[in-house]
N, C-alpha and C. Protein backbone atom coordinates (compact mmCIF):
# COMPACT_ATOMS: atom_id res chain seq x y z
N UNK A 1 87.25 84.61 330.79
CA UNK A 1 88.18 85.68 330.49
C UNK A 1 87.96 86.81 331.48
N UNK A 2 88.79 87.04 331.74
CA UNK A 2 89.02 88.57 332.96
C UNK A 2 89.09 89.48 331.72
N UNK A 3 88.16 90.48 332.28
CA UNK A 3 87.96 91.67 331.70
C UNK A 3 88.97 92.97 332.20
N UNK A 4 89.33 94.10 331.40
CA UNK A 4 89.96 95.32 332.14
C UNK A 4 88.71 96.16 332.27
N UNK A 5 88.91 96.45 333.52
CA UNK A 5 88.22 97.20 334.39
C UNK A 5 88.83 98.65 334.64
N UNK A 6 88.64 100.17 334.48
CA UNK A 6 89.15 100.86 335.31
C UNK A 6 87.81 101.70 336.24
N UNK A 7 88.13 101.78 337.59
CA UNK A 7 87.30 102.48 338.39
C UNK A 7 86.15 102.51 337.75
N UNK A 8 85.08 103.44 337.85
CA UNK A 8 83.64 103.70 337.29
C UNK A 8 83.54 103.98 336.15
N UNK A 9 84.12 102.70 335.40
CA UNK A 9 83.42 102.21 333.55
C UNK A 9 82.49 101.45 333.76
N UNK A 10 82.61 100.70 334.58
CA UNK A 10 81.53 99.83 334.23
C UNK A 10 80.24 99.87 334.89
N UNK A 11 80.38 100.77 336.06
CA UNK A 11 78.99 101.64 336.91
C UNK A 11 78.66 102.70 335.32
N UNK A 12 79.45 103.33 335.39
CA UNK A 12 79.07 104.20 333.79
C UNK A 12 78.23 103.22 332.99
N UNK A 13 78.92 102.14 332.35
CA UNK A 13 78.38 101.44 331.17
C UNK A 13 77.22 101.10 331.33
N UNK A 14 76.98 100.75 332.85
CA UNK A 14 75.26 100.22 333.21
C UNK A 14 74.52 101.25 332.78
N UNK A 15 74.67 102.31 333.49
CA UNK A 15 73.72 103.52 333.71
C UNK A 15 73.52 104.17 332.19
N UNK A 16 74.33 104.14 330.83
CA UNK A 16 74.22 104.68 329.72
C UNK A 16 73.61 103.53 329.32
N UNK A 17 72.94 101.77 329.94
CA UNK A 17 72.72 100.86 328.82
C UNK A 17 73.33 100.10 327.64
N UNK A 18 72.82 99.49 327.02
CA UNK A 18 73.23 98.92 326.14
C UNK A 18 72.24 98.21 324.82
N UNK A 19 71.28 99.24 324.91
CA UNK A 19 70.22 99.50 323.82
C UNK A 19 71.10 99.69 322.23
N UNK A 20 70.15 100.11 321.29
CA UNK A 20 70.68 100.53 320.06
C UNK A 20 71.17 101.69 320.09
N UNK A 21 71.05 102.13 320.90
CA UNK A 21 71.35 103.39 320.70
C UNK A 21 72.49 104.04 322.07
N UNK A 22 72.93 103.20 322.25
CA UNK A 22 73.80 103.39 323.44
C UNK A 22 75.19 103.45 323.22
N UNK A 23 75.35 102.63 322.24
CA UNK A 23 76.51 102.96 321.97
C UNK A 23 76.81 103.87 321.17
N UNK A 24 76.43 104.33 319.89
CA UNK A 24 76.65 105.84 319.55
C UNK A 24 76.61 107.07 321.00
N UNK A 25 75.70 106.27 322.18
CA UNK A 25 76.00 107.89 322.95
C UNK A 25 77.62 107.55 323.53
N UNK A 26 77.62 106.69 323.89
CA UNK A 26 79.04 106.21 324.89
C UNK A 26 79.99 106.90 324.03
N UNK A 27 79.98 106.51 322.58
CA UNK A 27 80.94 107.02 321.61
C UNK A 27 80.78 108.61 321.48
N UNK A 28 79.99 108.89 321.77
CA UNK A 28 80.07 110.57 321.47
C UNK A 28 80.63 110.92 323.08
N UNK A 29 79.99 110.56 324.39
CA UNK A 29 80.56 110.83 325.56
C UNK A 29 82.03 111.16 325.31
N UNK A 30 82.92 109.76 325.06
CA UNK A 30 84.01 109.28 324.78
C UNK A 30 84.90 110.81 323.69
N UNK A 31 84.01 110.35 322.66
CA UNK A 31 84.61 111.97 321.24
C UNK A 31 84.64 112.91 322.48
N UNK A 32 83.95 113.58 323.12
CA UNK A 32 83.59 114.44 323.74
C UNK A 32 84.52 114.75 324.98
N UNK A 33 85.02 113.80 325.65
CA UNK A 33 86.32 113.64 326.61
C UNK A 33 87.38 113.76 325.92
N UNK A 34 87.17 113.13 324.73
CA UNK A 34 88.80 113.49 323.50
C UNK A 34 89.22 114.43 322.97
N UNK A 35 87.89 115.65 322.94
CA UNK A 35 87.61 117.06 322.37
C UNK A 35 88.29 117.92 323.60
N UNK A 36 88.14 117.43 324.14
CA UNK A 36 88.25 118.36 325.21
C UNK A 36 89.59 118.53 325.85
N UNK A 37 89.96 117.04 325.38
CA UNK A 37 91.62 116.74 325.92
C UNK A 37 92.48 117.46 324.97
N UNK A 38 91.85 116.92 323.95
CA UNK A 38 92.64 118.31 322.87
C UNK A 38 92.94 118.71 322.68
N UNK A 39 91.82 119.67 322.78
CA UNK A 39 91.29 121.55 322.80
C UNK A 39 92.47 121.84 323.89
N UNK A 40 92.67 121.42 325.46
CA UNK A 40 93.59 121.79 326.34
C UNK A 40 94.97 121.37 325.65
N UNK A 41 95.02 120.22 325.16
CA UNK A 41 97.08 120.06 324.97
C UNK A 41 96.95 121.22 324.33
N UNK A 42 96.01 121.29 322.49
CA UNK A 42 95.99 122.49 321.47
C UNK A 42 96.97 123.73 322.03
N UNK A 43 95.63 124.28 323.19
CA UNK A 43 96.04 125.11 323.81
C UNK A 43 96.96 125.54 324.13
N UNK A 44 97.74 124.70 325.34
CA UNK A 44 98.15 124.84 326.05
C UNK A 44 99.89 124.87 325.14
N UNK A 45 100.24 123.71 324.23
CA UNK A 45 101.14 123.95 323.38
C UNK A 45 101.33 125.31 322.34
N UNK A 46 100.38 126.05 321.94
CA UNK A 46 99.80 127.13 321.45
C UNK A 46 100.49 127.91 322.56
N UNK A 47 99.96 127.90 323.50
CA UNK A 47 100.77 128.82 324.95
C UNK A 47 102.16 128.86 325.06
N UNK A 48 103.00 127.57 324.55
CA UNK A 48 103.81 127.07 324.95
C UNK A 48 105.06 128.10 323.17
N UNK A 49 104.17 128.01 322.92
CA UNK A 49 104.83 129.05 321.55
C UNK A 49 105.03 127.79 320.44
N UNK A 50 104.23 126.64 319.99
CA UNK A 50 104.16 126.12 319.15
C UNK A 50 103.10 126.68 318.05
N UNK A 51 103.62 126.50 316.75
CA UNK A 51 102.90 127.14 315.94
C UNK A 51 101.33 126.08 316.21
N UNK A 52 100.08 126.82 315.39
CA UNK A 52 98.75 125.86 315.23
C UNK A 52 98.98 124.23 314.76
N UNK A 53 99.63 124.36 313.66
CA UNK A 53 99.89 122.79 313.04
C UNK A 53 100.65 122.18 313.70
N UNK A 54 101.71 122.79 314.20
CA UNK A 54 102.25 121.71 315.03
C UNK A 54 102.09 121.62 316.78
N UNK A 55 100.85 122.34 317.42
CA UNK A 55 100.40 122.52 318.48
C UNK A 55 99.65 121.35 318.13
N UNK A 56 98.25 121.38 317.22
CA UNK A 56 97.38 120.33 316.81
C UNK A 56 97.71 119.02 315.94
N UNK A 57 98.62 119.10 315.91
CA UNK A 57 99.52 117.53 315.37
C UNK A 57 99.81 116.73 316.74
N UNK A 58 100.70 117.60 317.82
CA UNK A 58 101.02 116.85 318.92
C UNK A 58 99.71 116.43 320.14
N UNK A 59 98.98 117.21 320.24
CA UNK A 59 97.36 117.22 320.70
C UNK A 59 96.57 116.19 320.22
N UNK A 60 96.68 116.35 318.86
CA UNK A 60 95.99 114.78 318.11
C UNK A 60 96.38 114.11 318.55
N UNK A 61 98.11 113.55 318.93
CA UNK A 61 98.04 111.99 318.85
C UNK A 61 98.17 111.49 319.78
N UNK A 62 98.54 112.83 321.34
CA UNK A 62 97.82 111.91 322.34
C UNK A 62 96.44 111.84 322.80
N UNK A 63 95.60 113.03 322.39
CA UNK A 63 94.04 112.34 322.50
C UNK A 63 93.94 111.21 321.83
N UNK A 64 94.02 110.67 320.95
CA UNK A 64 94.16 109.50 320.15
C UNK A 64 94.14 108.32 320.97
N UNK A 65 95.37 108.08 321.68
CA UNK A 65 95.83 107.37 322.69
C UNK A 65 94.66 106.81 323.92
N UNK A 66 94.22 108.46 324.42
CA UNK A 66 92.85 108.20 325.14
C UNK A 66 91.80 107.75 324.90
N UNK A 67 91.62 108.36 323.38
CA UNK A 67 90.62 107.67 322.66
C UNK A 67 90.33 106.22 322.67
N UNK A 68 91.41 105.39 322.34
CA UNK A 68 91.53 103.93 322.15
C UNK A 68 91.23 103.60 323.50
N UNK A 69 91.61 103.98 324.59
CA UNK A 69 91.38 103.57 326.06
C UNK A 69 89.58 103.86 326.25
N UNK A 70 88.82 104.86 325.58
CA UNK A 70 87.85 105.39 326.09
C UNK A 70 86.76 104.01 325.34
N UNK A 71 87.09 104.30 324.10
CA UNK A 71 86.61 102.93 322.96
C UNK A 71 86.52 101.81 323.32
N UNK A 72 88.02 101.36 323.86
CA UNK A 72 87.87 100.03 324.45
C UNK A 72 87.21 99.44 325.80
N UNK A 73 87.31 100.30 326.53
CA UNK A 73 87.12 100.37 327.96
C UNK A 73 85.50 100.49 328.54
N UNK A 74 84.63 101.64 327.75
CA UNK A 74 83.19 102.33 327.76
C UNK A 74 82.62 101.88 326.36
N UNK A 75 82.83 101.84 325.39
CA UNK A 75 82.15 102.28 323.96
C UNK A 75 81.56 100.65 323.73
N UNK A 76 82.93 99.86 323.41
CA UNK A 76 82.90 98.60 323.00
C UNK A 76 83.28 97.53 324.08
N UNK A 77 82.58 98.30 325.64
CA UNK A 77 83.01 97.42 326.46
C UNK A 77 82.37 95.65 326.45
N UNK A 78 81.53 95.66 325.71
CA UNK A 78 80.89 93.85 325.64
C UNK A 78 81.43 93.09 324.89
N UNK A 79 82.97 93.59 324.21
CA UNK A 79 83.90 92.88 323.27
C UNK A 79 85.04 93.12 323.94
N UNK A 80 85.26 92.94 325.55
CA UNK A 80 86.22 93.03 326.47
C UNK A 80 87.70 92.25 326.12
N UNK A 81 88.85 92.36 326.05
CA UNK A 81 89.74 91.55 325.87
C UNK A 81 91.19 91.47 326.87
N UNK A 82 91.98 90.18 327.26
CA UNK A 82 92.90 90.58 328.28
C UNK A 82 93.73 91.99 327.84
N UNK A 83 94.29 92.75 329.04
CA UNK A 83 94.79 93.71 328.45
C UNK A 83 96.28 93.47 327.47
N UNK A 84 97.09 92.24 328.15
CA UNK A 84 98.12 91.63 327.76
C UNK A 84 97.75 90.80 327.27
N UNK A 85 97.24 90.88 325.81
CA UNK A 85 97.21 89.88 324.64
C UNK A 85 97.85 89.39 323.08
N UNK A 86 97.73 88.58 322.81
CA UNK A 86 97.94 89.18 321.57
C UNK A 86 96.86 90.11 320.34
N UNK A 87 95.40 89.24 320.82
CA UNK A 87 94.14 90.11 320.26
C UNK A 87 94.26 91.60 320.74
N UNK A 88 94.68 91.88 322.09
CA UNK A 88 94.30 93.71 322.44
C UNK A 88 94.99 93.97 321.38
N UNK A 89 96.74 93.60 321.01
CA UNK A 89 97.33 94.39 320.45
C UNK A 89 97.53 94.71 318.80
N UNK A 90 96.25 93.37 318.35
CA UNK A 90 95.59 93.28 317.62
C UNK A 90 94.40 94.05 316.98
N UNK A 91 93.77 94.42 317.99
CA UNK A 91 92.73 95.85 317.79
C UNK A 91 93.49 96.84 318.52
N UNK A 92 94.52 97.25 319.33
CA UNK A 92 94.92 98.52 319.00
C UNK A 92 95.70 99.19 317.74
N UNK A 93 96.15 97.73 317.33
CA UNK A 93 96.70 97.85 316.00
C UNK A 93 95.63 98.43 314.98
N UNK A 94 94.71 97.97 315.28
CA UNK A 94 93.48 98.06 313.90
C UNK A 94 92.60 99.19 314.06
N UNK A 95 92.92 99.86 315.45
CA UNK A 95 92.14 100.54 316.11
C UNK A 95 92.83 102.46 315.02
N UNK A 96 93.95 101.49 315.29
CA UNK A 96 95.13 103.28 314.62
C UNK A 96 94.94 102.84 313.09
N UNK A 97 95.26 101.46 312.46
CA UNK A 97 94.38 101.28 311.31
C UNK A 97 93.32 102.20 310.93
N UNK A 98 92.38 102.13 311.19
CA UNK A 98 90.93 102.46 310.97
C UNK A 98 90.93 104.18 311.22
N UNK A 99 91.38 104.57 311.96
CA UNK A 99 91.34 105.66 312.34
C UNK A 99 92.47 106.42 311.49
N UNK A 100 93.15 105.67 310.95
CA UNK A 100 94.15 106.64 310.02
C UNK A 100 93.71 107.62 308.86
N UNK A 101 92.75 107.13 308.37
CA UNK A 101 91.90 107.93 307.52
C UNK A 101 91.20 109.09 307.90
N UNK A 102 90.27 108.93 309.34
CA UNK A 102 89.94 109.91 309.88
C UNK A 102 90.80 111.28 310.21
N UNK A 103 91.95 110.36 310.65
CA UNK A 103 92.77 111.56 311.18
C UNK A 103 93.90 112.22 309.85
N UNK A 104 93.62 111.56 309.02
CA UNK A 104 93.96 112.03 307.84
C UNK A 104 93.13 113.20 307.19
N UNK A 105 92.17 113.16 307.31
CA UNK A 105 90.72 113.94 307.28
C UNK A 105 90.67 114.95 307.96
N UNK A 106 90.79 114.62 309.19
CA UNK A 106 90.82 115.60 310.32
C UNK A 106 92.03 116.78 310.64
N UNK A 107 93.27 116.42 309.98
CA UNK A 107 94.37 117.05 310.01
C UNK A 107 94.20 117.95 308.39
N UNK A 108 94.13 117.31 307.23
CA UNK A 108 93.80 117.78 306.16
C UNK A 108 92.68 119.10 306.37
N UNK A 109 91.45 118.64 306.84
CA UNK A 109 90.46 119.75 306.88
C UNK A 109 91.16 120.85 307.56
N UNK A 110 91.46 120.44 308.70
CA UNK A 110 92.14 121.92 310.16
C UNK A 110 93.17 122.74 308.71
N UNK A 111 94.15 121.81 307.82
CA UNK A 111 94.87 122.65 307.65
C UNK A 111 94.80 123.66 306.73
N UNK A 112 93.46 122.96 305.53
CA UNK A 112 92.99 123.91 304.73
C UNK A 112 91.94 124.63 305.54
N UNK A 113 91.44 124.54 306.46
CA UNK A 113 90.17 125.32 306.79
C UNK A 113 91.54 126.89 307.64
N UNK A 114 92.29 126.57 308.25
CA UNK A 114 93.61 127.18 308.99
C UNK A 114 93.70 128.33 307.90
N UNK A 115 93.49 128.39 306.67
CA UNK A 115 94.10 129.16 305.65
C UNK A 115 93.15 130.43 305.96
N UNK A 116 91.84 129.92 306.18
CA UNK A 116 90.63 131.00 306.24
C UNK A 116 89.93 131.28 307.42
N UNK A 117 90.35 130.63 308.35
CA UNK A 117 89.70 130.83 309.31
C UNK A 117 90.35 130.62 310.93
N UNK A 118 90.19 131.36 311.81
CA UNK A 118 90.94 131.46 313.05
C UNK A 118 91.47 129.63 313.38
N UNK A 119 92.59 129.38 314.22
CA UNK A 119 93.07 127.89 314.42
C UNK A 119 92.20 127.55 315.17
N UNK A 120 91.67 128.08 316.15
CA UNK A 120 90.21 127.03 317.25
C UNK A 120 89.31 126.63 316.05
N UNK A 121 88.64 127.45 315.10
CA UNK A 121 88.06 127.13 314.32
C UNK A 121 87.86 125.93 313.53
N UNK A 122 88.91 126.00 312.82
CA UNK A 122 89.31 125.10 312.14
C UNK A 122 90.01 124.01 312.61
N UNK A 123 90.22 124.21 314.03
CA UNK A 123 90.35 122.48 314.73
C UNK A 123 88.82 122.04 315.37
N UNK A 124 87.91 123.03 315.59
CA UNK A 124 86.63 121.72 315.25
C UNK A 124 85.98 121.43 313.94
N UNK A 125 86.47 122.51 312.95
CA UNK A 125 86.02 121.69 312.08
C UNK A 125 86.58 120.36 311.66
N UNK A 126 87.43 120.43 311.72
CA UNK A 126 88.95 119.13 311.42
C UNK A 126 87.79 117.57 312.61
N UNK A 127 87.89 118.26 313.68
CA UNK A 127 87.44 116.93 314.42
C UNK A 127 86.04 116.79 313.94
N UNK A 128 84.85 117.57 313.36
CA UNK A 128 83.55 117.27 313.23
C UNK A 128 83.63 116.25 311.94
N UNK A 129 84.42 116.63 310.93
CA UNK A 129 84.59 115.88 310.10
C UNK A 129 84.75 114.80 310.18
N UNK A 130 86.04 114.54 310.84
CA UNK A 130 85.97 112.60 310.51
C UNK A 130 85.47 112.00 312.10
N UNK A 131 84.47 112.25 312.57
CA UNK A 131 83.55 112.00 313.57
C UNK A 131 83.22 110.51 313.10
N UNK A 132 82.29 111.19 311.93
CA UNK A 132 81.15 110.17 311.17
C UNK A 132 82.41 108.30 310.65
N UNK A 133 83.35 108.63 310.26
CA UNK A 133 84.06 108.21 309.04
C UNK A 133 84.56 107.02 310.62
N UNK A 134 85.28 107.74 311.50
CA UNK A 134 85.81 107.02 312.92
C UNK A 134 84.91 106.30 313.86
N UNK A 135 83.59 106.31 314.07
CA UNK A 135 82.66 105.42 314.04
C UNK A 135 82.16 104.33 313.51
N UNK A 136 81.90 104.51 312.52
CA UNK A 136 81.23 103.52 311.25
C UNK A 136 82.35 102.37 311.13
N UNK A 137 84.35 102.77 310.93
CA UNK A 137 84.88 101.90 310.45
C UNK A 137 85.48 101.28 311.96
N UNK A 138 85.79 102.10 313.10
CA UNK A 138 85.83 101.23 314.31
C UNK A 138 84.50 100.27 314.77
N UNK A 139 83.51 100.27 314.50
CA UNK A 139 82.46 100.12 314.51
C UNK A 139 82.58 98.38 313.81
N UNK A 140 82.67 98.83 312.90
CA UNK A 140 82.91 97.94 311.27
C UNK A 140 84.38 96.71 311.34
N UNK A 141 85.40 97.15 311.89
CA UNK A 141 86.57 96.75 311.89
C UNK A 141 87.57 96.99 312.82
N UNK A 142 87.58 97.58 313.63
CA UNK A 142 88.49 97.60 315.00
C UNK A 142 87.98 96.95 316.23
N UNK A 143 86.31 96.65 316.43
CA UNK A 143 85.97 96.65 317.61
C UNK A 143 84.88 95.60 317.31
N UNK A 144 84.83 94.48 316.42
CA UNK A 144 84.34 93.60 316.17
C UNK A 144 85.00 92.33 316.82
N UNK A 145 83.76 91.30 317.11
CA UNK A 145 84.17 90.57 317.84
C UNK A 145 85.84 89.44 317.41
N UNK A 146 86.71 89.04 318.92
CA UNK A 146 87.79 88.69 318.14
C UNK A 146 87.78 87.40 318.25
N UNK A 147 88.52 86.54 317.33
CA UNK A 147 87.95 85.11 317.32
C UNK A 147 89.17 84.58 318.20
N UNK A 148 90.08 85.79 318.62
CA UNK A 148 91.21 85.13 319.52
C UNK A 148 91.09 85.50 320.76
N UNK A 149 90.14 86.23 321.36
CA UNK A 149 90.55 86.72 322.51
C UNK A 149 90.75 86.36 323.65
């Protein structure tokens, strides 16, 4: 099977390992590129004269997008799959699966935490929250090995 490759993932993937503990960092690297992508759409739609909720609604769901690329590509790269499959589209399917809860979580918290506290605020709290919850079940069920790939 041919793997997807982009530029320096897989010089990356060497150099972070593939110990026990490597992949929680890849995955936080990864959160951490997604935070950040964010935080700028957030922004930048915020700039753009969108209110907070719906600045950080549209921000969510294309970090999201990256996310699944960062996951698949760095995180869970030793469960590689063609990019044109029916399995990829199988775990990207399962990938927004799994993560629906989180971001259910994550939108829920921002919007009650929004009531009391400045919108930057309460959009990291929103993302610290379902951190834990978006790990464990991609972990668990999106990025487990596929018996079709």
């Amino acid at each position: 099977m041919v793997a997807f490759s982009i530029g320096g993932v897989t010089q990356a993937r060497g150099m972070l390992g593939s110990g026990g503990v490597a992949r929680p960092i890849r995955f936080g690297i990864v959160g951490l590129a997604t935070f950040v992508i964010q935080m700028g759409l957030f922004t930048a739609f915020q700039s753009a004269g969108l209110t907070a909720v719906i600045a950080n609604a549209i921000a969510l769901a294309i970090a999201v997008q990256f996310n699944f690329a960062g996951n698949q590509f760095l995180v869970w790269a030793d469960l590689p799959l063609k990019p044109v499959s029916r399995a990829f589209a199988e775990r990207w399917a399962a990938f927004h699966g799994c993560i629906a809860l989180s971001l259910l979580v994550n939108f829920g918290v921002f919007v009650l935490a929004h009531l009391f506290l400045p919108a930057i605020i309460a959009v990291l709290i929103g993302i610290a929250s379902s951190t834990a919850i978006k790990f464990v079940s991609l972990d668990r069920f999106a990025f487990r090995p596929s018996r079709t790939a």
